[in-house]
Protein backbone atom coordinates (compact mmCIF):
# COMPACT_ATOMS: atom_id res chain seq x y z
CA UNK A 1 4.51 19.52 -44.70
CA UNK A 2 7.95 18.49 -46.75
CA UNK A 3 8.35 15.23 -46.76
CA UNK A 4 12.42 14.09 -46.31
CA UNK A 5 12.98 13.32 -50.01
CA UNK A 6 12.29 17.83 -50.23
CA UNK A 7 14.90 17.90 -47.25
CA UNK A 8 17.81 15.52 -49.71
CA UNK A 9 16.77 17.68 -52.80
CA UNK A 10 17.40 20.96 -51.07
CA UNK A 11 20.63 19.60 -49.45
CA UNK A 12 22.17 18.52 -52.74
CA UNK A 13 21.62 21.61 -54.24
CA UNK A 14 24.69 22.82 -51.81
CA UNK A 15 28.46 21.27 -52.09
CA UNK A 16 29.51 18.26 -49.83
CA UNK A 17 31.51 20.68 -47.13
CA UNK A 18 28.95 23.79 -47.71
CA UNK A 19 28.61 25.70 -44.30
CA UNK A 20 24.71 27.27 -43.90
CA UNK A 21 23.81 29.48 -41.25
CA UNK A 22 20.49 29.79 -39.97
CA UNK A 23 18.17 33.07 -39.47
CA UNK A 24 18.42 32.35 -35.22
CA UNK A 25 21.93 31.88 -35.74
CA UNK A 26 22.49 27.92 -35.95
CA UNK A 27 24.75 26.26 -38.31
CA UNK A 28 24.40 23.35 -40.61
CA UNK A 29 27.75 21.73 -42.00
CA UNK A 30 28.48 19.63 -44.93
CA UNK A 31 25.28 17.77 -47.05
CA UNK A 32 24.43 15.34 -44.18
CA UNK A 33 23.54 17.83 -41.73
CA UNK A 34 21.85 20.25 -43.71
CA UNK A 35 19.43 17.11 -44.84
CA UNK A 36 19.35 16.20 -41.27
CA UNK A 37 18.56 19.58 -40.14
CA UNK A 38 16.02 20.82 -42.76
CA UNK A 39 14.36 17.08 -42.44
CA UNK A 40 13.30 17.70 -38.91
CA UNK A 41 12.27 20.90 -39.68
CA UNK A 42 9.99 19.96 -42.57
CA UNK A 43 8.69 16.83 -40.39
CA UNK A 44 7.82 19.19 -37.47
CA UNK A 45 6.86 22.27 -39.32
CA UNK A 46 4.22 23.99 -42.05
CA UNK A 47 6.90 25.75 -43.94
CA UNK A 48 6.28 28.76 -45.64
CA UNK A 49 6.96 29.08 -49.76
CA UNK A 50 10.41 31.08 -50.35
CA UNK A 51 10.51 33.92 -51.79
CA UNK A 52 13.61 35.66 -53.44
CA UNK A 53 15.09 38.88 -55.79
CA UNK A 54 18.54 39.06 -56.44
CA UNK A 55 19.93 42.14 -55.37
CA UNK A 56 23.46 41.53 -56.52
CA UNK A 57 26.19 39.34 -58.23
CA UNK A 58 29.68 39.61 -57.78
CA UNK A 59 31.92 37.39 -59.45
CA UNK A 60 34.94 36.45 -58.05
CA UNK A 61 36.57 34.23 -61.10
CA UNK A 62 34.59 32.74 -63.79
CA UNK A 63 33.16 30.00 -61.43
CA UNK A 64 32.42 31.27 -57.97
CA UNK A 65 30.11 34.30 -57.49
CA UNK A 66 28.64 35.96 -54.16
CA UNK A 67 24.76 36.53 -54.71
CA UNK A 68 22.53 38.75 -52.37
CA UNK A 69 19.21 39.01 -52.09
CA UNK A 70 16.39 40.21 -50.61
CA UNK A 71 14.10 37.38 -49.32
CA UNK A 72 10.28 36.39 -47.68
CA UNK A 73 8.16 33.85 -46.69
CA UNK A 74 4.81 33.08 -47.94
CA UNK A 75 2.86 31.42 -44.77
CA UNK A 76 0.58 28.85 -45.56
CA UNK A 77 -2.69 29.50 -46.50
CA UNK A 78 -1.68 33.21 -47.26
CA UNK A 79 -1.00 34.75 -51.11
CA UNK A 80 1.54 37.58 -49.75
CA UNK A 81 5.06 37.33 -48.06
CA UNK A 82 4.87 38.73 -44.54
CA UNK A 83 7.08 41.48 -44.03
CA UNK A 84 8.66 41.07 -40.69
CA UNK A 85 9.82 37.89 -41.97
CA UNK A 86 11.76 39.26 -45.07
CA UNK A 87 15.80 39.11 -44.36
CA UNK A 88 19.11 39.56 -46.61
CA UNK A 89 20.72 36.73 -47.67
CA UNK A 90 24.15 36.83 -49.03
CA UNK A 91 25.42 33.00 -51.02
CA UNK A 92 28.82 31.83 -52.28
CA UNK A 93 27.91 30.09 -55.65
CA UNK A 94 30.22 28.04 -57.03
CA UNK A 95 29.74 26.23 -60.45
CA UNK A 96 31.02 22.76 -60.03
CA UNK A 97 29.94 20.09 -63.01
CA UNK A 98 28.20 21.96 -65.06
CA UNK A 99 26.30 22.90 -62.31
């Protein structure tokens, strides 16, 4: 399992009033809550690996892009994605700090 710090790194990697929606339809708003969120799930969970390939980048000025992609999950223990888990993923990138 994740340990919390994996729950801050993943949350900072979104901006402070980023909106996330989840695969069963919850939502996570702003940084707080998404480390919140993911936290318990790591603590309660065996997550799978992610796995993603960019279908498709649209940019929308020079620093904010929409990226889709075709993801999976790699269960523990297991070398392939499972395919009933795989899902499209669409992500408002925005470069902010060199970032």
């Amino acid at each position: 399992m994740a340990g919390t710090g994996a729950a801050d790194d993943y949350a900072a990697l979104f901006t402070a009033d980023a909106a996330v929606i989840g695969f069963d339809g919850s939502q996570m708003n702003g940084r707080a809550q998404i480390a919140s969120e993911i936290g318990a799930i790591f603590a309660e969970h065996l997550t799978a690996a992610y796995v993603g390939i960019v279908q498709d980048v649209r940019w929308l000025s020079p620093t904010i892009a929409v990226v889709r992609a075709i993801v999976g999950m790699i269960p523990p223990g297991q070398q392939e994605p499972t395919p009933d888990a795989n899902a499209v993923q669409t992500v408002v990138a925005v470069k902010s700090d060199d970032r």
